[in-house]
PDB file of N, CA and C in Angstrom:
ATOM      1  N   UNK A   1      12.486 -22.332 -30.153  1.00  0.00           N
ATOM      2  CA  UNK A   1      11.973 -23.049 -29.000  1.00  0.00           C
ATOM      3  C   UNK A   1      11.847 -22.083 -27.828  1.00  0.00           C
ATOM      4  N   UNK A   2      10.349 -22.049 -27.125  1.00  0.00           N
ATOM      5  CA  UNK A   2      10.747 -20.991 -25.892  1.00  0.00           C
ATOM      6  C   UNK A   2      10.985 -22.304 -24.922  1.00  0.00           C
ATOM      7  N   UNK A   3      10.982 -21.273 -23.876  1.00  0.00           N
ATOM      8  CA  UNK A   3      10.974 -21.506 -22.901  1.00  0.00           C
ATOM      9  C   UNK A   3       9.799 -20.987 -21.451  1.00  0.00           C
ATOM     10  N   UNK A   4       9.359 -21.996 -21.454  1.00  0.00           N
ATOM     11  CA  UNK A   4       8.256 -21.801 -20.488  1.00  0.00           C
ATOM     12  C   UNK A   4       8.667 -21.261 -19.012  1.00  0.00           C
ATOM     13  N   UNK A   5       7.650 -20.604 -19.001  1.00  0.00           N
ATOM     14  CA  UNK A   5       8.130 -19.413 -17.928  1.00  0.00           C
ATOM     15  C   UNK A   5       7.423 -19.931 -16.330  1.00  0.00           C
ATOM     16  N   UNK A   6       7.714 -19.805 -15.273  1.00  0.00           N
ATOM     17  CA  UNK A   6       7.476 -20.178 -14.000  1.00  0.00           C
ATOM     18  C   UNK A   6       6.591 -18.825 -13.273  1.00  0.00           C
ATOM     19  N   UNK A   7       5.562 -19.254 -12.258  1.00  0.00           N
ATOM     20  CA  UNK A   7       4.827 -17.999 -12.271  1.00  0.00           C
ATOM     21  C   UNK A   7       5.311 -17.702 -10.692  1.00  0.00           C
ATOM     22  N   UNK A   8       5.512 -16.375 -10.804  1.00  0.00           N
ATOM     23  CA  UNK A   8       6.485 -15.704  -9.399  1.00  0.00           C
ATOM     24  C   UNK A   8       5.670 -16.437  -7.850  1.00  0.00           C
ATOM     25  N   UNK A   9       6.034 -16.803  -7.365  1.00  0.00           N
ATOM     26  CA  UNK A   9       6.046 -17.636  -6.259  1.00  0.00           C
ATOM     27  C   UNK A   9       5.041 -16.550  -5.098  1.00  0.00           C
ATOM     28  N   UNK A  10       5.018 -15.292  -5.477  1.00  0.00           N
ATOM     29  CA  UNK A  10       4.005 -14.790  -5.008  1.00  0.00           C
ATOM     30  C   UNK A  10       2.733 -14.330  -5.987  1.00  0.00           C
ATOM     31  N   UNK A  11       2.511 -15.001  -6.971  1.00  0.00           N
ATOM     32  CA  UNK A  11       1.466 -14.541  -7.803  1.00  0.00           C
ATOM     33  C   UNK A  11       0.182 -14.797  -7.696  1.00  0.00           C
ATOM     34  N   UNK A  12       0.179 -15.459  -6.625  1.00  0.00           N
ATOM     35  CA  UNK A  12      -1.527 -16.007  -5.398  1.00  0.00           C
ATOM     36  C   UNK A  12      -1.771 -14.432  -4.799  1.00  0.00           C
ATOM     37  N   UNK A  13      -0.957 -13.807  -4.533  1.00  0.00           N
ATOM     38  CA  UNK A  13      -0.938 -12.824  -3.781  1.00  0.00           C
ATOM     39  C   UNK A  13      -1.583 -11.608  -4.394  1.00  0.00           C
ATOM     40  N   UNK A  14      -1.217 -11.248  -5.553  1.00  0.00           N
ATOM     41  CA  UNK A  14      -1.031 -10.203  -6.564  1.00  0.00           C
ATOM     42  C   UNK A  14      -2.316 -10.604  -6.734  1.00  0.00           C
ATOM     43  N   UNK A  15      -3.177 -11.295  -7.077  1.00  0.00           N
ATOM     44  CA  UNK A  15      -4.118 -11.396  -7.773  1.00  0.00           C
ATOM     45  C   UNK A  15      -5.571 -11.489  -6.371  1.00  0.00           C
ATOM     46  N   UNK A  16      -5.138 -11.112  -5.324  1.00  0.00           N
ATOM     47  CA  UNK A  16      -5.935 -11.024  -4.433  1.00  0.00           C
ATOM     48  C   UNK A  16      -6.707  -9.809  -3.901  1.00  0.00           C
ATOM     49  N   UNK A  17      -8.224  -9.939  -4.259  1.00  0.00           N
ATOM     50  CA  UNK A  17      -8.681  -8.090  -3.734  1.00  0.00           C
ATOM     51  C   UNK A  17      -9.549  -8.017  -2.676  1.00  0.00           C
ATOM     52  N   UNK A  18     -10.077  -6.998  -2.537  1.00  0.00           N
ATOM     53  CA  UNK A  18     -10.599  -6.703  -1.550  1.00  0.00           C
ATOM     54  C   UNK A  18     -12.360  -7.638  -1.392  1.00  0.00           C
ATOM     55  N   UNK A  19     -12.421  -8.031  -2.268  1.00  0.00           N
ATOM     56  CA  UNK A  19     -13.528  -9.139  -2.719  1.00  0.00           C
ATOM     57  C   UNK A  19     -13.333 -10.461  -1.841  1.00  0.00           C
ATOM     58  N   UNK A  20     -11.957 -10.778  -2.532  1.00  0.00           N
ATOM     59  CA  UNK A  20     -11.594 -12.112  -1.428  1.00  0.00           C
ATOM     60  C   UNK A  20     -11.351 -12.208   0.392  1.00  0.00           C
ATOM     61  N   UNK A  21     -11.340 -10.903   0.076  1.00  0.00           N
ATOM     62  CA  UNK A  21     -10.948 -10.716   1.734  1.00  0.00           C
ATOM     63  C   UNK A  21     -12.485 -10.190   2.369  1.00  0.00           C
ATOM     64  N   UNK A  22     -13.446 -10.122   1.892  1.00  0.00           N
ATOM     65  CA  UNK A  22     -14.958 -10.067   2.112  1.00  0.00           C
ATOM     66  C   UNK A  22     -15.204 -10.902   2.544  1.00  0.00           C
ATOM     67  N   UNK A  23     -15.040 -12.046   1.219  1.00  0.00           N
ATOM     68  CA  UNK A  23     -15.750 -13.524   1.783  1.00  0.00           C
ATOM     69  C   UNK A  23     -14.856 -13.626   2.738  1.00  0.00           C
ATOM     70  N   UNK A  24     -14.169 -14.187   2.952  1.00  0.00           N
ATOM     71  CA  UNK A  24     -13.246 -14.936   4.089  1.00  0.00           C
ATOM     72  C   UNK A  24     -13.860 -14.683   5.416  1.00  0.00           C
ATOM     73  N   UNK A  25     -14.068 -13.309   5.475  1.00  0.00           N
ATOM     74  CA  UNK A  25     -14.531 -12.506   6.796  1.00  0.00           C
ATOM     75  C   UNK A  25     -15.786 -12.295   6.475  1.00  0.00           C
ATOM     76  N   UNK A  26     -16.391 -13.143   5.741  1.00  0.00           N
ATOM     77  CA  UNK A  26     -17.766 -12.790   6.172  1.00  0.00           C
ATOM     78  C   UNK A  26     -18.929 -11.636   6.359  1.00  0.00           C
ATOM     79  N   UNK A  27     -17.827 -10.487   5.482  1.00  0.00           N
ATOM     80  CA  UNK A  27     -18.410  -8.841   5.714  1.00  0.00           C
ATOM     81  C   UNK A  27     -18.631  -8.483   4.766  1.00  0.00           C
ATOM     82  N   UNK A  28     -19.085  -7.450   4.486  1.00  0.00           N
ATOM     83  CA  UNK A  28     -19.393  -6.830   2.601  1.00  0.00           C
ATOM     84  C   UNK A  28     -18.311  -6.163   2.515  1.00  0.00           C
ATOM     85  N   UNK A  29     -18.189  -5.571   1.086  1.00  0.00           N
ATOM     86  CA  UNK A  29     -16.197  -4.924   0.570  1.00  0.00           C
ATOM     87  C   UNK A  29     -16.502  -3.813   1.515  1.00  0.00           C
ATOM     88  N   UNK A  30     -17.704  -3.077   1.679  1.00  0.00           N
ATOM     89  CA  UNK A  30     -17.497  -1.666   2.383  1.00  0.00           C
ATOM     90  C   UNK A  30     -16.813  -1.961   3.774  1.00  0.00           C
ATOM     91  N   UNK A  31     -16.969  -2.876   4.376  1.00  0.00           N
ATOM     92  CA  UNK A  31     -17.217  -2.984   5.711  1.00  0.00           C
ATOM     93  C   UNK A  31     -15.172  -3.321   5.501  1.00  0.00           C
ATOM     94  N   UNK A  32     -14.376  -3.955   4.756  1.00  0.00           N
ATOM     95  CA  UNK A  32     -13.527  -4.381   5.069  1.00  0.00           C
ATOM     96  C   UNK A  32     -12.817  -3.076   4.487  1.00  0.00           C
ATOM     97  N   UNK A  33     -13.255  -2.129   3.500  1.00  0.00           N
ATOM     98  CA  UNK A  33     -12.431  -0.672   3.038  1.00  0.00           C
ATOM     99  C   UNK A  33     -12.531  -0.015   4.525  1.00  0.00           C
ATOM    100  N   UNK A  34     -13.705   0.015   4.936  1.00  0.00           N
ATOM    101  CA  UNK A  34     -13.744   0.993   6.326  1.00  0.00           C
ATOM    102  C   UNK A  34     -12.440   0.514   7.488  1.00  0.00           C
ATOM    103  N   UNK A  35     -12.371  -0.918   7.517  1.00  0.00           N
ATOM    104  CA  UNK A  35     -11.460  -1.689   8.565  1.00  0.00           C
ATOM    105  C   UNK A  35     -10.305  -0.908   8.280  1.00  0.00           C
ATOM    106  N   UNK A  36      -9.732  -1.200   6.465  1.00  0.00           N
ATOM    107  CA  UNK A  36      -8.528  -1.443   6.074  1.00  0.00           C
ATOM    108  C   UNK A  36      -7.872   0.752   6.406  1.00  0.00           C
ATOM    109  N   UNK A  37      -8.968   1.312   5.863  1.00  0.00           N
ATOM    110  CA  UNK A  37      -9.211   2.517   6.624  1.00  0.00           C
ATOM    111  C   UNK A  37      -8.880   3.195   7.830  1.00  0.00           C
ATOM    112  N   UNK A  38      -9.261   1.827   8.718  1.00  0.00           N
ATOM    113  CA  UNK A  38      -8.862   2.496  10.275  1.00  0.00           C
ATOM    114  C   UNK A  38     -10.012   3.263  10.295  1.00  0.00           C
ATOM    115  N   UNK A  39     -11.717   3.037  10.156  1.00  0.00           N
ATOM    116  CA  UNK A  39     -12.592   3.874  10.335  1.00  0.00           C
ATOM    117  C   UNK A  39     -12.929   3.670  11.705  1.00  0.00           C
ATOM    118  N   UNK A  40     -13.568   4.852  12.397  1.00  0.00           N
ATOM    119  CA  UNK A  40     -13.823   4.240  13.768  1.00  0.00           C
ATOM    120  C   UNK A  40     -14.767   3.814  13.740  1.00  0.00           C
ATOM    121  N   UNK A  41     -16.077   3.412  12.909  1.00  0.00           N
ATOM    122  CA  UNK A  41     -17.484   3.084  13.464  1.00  0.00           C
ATOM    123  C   UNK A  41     -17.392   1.580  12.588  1.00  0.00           C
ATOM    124  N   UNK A  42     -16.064   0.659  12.373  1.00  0.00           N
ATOM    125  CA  UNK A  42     -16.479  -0.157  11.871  1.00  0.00           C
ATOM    126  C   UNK A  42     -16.651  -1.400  14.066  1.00  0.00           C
ATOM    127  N   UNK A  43     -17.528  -2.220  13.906  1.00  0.00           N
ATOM    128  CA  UNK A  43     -17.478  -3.023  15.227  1.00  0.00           C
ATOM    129  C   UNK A  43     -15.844  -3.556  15.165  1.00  0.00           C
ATOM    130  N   UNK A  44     -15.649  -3.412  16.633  1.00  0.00           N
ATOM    131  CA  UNK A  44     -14.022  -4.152  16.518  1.00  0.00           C
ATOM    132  C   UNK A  44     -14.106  -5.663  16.335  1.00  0.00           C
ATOM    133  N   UNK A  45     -15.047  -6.167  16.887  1.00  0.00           N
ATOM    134  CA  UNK A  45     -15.445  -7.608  16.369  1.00  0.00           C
ATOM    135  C   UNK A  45     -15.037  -7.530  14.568  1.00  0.00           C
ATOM    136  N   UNK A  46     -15.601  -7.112  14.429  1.00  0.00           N
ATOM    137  CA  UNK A  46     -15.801  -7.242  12.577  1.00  0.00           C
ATOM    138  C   UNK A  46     -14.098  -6.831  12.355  1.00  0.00           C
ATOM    139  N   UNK A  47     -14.513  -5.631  12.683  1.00  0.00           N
ATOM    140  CA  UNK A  47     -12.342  -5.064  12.410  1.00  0.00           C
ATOM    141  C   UNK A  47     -11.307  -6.254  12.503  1.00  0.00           C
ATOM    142  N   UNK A  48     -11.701  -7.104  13.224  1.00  0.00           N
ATOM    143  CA  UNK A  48     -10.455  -7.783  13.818  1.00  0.00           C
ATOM    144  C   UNK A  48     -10.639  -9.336  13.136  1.00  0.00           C
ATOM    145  N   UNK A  49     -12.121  -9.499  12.579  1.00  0.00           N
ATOM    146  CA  UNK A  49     -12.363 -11.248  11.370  1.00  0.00           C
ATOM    147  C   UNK A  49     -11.593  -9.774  10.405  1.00  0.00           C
ATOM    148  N   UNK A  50     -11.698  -8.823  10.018  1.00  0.00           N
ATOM    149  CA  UNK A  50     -11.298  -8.598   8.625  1.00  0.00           C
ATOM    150  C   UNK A  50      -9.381  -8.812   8.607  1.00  0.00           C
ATOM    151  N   UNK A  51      -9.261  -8.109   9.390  1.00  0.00           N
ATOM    152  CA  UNK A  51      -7.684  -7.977   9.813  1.00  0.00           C
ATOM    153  C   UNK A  51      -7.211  -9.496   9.913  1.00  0.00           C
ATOM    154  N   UNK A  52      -7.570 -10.595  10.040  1.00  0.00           N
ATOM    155  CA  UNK A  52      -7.307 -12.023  10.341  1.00  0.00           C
ATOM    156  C   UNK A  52      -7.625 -12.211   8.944  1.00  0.00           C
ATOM    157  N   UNK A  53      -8.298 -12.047   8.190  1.00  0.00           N
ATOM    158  CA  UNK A  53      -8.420 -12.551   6.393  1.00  0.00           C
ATOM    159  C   UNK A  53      -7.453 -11.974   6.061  1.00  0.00           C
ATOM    160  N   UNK A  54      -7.517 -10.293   6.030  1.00  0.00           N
ATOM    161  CA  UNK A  54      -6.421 -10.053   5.532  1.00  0.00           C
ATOM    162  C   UNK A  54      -5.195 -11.075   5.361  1.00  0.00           C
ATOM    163  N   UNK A  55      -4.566 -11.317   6.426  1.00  0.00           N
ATOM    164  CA  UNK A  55      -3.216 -11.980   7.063  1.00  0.00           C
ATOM    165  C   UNK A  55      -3.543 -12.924   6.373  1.00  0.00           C
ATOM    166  N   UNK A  56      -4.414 -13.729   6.301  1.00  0.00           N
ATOM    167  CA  UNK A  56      -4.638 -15.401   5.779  1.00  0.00           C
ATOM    168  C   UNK A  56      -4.560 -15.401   4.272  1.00  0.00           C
ATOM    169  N   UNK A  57      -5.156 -14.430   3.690  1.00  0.00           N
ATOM    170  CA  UNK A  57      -5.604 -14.695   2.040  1.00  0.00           C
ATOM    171  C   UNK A  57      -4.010 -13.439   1.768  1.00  0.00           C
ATOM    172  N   UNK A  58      -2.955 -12.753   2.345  1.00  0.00           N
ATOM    173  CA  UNK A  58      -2.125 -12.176   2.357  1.00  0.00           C
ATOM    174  C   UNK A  58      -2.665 -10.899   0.967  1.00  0.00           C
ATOM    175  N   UNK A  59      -3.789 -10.465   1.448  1.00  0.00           N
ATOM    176  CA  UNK A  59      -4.102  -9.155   0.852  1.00  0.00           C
ATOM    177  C   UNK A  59      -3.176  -7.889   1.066  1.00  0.00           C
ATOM    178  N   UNK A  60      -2.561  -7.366  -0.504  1.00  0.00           N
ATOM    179  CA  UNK A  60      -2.117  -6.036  -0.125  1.00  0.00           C
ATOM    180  C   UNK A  60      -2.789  -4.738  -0.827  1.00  0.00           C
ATOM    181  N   UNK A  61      -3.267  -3.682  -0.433  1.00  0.00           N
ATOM    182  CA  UNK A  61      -4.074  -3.016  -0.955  1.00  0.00           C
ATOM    183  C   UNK A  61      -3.223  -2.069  -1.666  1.00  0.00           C
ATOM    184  N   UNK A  62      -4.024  -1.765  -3.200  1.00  0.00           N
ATOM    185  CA  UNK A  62      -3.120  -1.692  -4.731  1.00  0.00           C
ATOM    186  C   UNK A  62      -3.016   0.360  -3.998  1.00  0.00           C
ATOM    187  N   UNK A  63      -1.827   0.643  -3.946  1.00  0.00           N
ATOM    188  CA  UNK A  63      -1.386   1.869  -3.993  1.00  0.00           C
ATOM    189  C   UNK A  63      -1.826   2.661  -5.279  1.00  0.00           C
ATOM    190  N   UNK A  64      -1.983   2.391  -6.341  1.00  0.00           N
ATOM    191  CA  UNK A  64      -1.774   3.252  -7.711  1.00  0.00           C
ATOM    192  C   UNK A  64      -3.953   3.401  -7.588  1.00  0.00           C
ATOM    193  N   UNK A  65      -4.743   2.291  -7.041  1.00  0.00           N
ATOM    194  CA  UNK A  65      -6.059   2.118  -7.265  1.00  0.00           C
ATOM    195  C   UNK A  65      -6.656   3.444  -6.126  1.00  0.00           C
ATOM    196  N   UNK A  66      -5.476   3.353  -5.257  1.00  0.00           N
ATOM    197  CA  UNK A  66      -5.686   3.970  -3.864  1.00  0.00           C
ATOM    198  C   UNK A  66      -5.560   5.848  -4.503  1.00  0.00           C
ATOM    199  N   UNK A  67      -4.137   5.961  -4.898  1.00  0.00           N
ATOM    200  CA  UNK A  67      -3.987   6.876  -5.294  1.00  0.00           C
ATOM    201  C   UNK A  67      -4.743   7.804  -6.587  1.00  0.00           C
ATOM    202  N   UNK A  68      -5.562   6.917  -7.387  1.00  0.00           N
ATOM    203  CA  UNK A  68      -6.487   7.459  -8.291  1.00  0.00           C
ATOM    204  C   UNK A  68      -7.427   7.655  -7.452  1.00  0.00           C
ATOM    205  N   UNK A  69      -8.302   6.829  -6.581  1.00  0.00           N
ATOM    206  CA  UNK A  69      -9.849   7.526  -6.042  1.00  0.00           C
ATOM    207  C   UNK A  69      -9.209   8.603  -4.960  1.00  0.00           C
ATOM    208  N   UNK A  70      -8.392   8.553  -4.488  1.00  0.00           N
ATOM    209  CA  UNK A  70      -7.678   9.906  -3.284  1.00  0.00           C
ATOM    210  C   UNK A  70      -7.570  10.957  -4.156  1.00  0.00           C
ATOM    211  N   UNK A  71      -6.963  10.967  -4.969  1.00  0.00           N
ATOM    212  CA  UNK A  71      -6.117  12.424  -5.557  1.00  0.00           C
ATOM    213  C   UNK A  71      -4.588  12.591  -5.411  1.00  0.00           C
ATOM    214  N   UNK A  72      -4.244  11.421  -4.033  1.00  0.00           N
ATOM    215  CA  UNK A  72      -2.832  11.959  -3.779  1.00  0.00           C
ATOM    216  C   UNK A  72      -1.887  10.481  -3.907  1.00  0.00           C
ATOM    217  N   UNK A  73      -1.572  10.769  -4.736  1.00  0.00           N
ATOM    218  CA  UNK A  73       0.098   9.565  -4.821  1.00  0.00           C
ATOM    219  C   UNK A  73       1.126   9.056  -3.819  1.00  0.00           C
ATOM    220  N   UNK A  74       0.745  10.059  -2.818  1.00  0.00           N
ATOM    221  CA  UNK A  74       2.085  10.272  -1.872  1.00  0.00           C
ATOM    222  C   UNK A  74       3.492   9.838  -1.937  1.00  0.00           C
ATOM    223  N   UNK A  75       3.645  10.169  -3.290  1.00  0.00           N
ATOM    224  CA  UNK A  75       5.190  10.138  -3.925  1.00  0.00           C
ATOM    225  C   UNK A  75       5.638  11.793  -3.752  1.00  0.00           C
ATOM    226  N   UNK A  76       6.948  11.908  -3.666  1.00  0.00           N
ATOM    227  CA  UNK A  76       7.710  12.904  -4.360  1.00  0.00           C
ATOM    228  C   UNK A  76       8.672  12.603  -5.228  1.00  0.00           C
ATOM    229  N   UNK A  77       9.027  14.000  -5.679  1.00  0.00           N
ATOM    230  CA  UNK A  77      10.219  14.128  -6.571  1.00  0.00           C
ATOM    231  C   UNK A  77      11.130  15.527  -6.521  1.00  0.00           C
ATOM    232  N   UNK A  78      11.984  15.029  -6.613  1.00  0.00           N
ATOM    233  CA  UNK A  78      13.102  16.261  -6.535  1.00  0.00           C
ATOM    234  C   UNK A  78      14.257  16.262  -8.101  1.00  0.00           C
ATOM    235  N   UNK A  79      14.055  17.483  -8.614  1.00  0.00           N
ATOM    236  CA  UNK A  79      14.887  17.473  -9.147  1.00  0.00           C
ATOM    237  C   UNK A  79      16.513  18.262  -9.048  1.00  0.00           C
ATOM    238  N   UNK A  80      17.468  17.578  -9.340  1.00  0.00           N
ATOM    239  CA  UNK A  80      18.423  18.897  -9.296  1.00  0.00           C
ATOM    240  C   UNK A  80      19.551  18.632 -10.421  1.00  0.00           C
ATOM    241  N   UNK A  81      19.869  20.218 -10.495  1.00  0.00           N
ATOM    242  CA  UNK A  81      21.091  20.565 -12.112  1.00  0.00           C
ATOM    243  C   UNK A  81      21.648  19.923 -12.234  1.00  0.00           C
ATOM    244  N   UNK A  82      22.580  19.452 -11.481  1.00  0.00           N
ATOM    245  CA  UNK A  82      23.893  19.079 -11.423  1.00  0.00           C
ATOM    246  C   UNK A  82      24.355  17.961  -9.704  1.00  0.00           C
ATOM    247  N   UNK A  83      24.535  17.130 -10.084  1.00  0.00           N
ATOM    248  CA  UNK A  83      24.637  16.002  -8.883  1.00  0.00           C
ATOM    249  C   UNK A  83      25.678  16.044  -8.919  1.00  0.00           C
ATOM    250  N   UNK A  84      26.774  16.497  -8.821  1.00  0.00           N
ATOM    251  CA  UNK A  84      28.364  16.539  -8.812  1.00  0.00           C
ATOM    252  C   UNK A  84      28.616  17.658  -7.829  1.00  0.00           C
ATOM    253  N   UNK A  85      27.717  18.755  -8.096  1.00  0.00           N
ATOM    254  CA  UNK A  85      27.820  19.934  -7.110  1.00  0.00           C
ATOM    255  C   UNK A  85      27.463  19.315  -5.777  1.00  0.00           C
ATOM    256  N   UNK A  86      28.923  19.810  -5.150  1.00  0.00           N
ATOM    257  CA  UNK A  86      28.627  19.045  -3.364  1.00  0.00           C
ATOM    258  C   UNK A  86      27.577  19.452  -2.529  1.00  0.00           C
ATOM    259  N   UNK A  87      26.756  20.738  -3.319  1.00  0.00           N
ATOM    260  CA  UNK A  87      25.720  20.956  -2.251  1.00  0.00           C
ATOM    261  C   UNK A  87      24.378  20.072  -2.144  1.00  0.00           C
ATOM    262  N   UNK A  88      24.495  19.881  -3.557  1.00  0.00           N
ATOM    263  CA  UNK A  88      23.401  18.963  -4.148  1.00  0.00           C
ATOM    264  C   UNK A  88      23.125  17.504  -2.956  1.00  0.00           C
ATOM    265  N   UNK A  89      24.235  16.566  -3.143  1.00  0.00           N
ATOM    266  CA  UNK A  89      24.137  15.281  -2.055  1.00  0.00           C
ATOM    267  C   UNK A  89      23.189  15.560  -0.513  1.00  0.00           C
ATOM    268  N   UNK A  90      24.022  16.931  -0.583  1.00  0.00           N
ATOM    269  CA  UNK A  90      23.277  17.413   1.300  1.00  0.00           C
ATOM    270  C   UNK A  90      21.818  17.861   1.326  1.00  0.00           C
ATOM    271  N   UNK A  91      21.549  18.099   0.119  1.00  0.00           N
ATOM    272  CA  UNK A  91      19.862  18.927  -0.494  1.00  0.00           C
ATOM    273  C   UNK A  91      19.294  17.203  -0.638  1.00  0.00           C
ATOM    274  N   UNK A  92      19.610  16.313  -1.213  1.00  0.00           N
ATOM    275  CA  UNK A  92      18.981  15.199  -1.285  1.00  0.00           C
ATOM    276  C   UNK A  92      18.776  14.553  -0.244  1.00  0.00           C
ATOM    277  N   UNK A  93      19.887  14.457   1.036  1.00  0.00           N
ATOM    278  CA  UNK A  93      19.581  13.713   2.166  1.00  0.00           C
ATOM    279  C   UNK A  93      18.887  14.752   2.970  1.00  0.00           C
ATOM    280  N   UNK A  94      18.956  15.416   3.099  1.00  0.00           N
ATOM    281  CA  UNK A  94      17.770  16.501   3.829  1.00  0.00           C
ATOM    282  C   UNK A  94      16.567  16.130   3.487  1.00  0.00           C
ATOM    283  N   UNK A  95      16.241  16.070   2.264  1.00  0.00           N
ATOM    284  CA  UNK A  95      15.017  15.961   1.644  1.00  0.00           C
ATOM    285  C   UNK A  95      14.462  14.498   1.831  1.00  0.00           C
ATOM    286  N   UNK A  96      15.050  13.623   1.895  1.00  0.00           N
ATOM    287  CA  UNK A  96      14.854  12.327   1.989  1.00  0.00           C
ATOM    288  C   UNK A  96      14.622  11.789   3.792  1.00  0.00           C
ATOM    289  N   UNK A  97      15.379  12.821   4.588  1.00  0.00           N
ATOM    290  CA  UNK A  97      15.054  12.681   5.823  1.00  0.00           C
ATOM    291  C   UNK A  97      14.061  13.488   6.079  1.00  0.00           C
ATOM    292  N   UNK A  98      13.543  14.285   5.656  1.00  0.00           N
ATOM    293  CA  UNK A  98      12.559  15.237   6.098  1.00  0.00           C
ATOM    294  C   UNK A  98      11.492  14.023   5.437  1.00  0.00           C
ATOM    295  N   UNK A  99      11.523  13.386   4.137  1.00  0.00           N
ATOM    296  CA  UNK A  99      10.075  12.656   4.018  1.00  0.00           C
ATOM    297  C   UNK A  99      10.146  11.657   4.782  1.00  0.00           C
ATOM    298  N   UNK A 100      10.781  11.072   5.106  1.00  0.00           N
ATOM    299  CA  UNK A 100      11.011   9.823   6.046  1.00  0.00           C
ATOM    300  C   UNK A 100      10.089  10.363   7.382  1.00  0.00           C
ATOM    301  N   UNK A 101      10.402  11.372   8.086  1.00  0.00           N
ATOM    302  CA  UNK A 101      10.090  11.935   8.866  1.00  0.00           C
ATOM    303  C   UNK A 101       8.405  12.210   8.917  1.00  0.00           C
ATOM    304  N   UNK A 102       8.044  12.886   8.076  1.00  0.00           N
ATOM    305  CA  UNK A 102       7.249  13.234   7.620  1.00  0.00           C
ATOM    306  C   UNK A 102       5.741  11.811   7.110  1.00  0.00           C
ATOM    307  N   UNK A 103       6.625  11.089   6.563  1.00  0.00           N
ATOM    308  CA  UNK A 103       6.077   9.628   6.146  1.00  0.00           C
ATOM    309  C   UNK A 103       5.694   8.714   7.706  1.00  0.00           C
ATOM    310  N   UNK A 104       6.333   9.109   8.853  1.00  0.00           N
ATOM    311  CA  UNK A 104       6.159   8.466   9.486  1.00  0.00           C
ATOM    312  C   UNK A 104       4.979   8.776  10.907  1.00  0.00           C
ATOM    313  N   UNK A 105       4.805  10.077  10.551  1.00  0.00           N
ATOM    314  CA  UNK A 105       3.507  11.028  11.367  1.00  0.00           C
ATOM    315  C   UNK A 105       2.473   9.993  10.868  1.00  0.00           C
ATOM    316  N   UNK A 106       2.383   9.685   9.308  1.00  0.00           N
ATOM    317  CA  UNK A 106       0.983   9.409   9.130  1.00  0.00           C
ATOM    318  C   UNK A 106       0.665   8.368   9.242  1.00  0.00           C
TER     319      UNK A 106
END
């Protein structure tokens, strides 16, 4: 016997693209990539119906879709030998404050 499964309470969300957030606002997908962009030549009129769909239809734009047409992941990784060695902990929070840091310029 299964058991029927319940669908995650945000799964309206997940399944929302940059299509739906067109119509809503009334603009074509280019016009709402340029918004979501921060381009400057989109009209702020238009910028600001897209930015209000956004919020309404709770569009989040897919990181992994983003990171294939870019080139860049903007992940890191660090590896190290031995995590027991006390120098190691201080090499990780360095590193983790420097991207924080770093993450927050852009």
């Amino acid at each position: 016997m299964s058991i029927p499964r319940k669908k995650p309470a945000n799964s309206r969300r997940a399944s929302v693209s940059i299509r739906d957030v067109a119509k809503r606002a009334r603009v074509s997908i280019a016009t709402v990539s340029r918004a979501v962009n921060h381009i400057p030549s989109v009209d702020p009129v238009l910028a600001k119906r897209v930015w209000k769909a956004i919020e309404q239809v709770g569009y989040v734009p897919n990181t992994q879709a983003r990171a294939l047409v870019s080139g860049r992941s903007r992940m890191l990784g660090l590896v190290v030998s031995e995590i027991t060695n006390p120098f190691f902990p201080e090499l990780i929070q360095e590193f983790e404050n420097l991207a924080v840091a770093q993450a927050t310029k852009c």
